[in-house]
C-alpha atoms as a PDB file:
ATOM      1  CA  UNK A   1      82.612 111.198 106.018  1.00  0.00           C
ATOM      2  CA  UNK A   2      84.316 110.770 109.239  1.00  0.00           C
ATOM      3  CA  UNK A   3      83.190 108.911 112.299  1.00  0.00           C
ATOM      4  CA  UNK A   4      84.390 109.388 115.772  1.00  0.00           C
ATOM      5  CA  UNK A   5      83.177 107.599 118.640  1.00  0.00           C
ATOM      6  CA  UNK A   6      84.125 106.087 122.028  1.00  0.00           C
ATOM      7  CA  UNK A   7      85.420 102.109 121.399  1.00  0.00           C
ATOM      8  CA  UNK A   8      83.498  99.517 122.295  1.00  0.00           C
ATOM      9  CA  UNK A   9      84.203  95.601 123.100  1.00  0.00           C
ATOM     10  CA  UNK A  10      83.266  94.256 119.613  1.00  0.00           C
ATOM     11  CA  UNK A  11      86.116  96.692 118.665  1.00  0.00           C
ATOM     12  CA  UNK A  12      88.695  94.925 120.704  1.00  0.00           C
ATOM     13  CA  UNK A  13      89.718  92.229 117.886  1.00  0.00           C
ATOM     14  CA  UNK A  14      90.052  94.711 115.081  1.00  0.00           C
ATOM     15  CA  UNK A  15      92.067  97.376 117.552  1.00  0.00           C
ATOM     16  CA  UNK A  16      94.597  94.153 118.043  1.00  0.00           C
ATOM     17  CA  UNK A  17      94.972  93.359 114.607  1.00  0.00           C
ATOM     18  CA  UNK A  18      95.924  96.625 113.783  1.00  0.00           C
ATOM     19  CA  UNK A  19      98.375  97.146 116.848  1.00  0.00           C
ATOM     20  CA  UNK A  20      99.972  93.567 115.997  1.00  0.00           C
ATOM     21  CA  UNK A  21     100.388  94.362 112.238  1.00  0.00           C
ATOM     22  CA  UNK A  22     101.843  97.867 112.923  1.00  0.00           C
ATOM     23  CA  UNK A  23     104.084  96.213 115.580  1.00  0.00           C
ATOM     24  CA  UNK A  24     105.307  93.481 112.921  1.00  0.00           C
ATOM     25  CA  UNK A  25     105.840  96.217 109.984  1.00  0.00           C
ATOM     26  CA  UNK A  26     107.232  99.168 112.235  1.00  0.00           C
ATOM     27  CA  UNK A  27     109.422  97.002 114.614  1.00  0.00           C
ATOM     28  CA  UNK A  28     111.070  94.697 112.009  1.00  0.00           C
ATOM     29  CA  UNK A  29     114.712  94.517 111.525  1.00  0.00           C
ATOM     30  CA  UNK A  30     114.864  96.054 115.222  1.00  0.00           C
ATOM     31  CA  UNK A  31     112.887  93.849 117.703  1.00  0.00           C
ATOM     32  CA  UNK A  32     113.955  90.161 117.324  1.00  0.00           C
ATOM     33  CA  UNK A  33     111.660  88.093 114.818  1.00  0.00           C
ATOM     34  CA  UNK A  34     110.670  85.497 117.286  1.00  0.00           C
ATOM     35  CA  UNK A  35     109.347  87.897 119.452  1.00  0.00           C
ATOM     36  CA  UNK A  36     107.464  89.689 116.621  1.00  0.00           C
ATOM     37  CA  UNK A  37     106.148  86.457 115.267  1.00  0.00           C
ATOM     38  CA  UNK A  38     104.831  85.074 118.478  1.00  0.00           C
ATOM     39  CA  UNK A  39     102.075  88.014 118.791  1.00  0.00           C
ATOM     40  CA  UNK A  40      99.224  87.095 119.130  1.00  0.00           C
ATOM     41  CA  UNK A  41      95.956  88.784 117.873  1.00  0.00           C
ATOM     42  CA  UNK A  42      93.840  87.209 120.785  1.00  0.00           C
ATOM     43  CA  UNK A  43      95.653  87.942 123.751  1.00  0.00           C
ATOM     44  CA  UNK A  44      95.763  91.608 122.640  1.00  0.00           C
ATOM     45  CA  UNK A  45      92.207  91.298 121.981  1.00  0.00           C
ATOM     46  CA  UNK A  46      92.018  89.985 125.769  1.00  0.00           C
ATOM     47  CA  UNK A  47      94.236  93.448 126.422  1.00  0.00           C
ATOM     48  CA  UNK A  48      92.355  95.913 124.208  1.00  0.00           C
ATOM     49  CA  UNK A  49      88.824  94.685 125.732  1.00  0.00           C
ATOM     50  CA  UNK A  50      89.885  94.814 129.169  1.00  0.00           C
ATOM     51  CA  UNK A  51      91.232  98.115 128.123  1.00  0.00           C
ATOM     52  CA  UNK A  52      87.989  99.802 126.425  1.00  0.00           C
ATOM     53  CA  UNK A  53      85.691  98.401 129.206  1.00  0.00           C
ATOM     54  CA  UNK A  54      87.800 100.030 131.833  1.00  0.00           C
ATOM     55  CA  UNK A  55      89.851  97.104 133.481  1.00  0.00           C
ATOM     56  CA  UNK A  56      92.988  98.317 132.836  1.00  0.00           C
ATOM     57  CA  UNK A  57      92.316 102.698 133.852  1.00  0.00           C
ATOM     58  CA  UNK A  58      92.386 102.825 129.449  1.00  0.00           C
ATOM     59  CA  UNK A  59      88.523 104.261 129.401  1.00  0.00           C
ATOM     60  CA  UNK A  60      89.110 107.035 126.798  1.00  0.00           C
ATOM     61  CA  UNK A  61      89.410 104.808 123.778  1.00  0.00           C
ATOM     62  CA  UNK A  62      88.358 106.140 120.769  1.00  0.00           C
ATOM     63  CA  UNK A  63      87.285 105.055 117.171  1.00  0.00           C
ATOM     64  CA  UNK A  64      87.774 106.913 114.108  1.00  0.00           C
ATOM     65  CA  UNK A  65      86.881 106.292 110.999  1.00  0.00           C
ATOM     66  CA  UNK A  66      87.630 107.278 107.518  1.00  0.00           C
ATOM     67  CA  UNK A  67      87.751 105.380 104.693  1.00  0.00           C
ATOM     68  CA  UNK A  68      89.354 102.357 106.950  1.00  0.00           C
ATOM     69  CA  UNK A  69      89.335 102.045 111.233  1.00  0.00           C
ATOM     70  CA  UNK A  70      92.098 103.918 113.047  1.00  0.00           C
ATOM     71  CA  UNK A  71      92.181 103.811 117.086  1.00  0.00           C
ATOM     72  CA  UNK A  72      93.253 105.906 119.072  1.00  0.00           C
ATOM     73  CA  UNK A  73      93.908 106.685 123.074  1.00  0.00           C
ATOM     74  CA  UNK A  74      92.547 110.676 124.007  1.00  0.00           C
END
C-alpha cells in the first residue's frame, strides 16, 4: 500500500536524515569530506520544519510512503 500525504513538523527529523545520508553517499569523492562530515541532522531538521510549516515559501511538501519514507517537493 502506498501513502501520500502533505508533510508535517514531526516529519522534519526523518526528512533531514534522509537528505544528509543521500548527501554523504551521493556527494562523496566530489564534495570535500569535511564539509560532508560536518552535516548536521538538526540544523536541517531546523530547515526542513521551517520549510513544511511554511517559513521558508516550501509549503507543498509531501510524504510518500511505501515500504520505507521518501519526501518529496510537488
Amino acid at each position: 500500500m502506498m501513502e501520500i500525504r502533505k508533510a508535517m513538523s514531526n516529519d522534519a527529523e526523518d526528512i533531514a536524515r534522509i537528505h544528509v545520508e543521500s548527501w554523504r553517499t551521493t556527494y562523496a569523492g566530489v564534495i570535500p569530506d569535511l564539509y560532508l562530515r560536518e552535516l548536521s541532522i538538526e540544523s536541517r531538521k531546523k530547515t526542513w520544519n521551517d520549510a513544511i510549516i511554511g517559513k521558508e515559501g516550501q509549503k507543498n511538501l509531501t510524504k510518500f510512503k511505501h515500504k520505507k519514507d521518501f519526501f518529496s517537493r510537488i
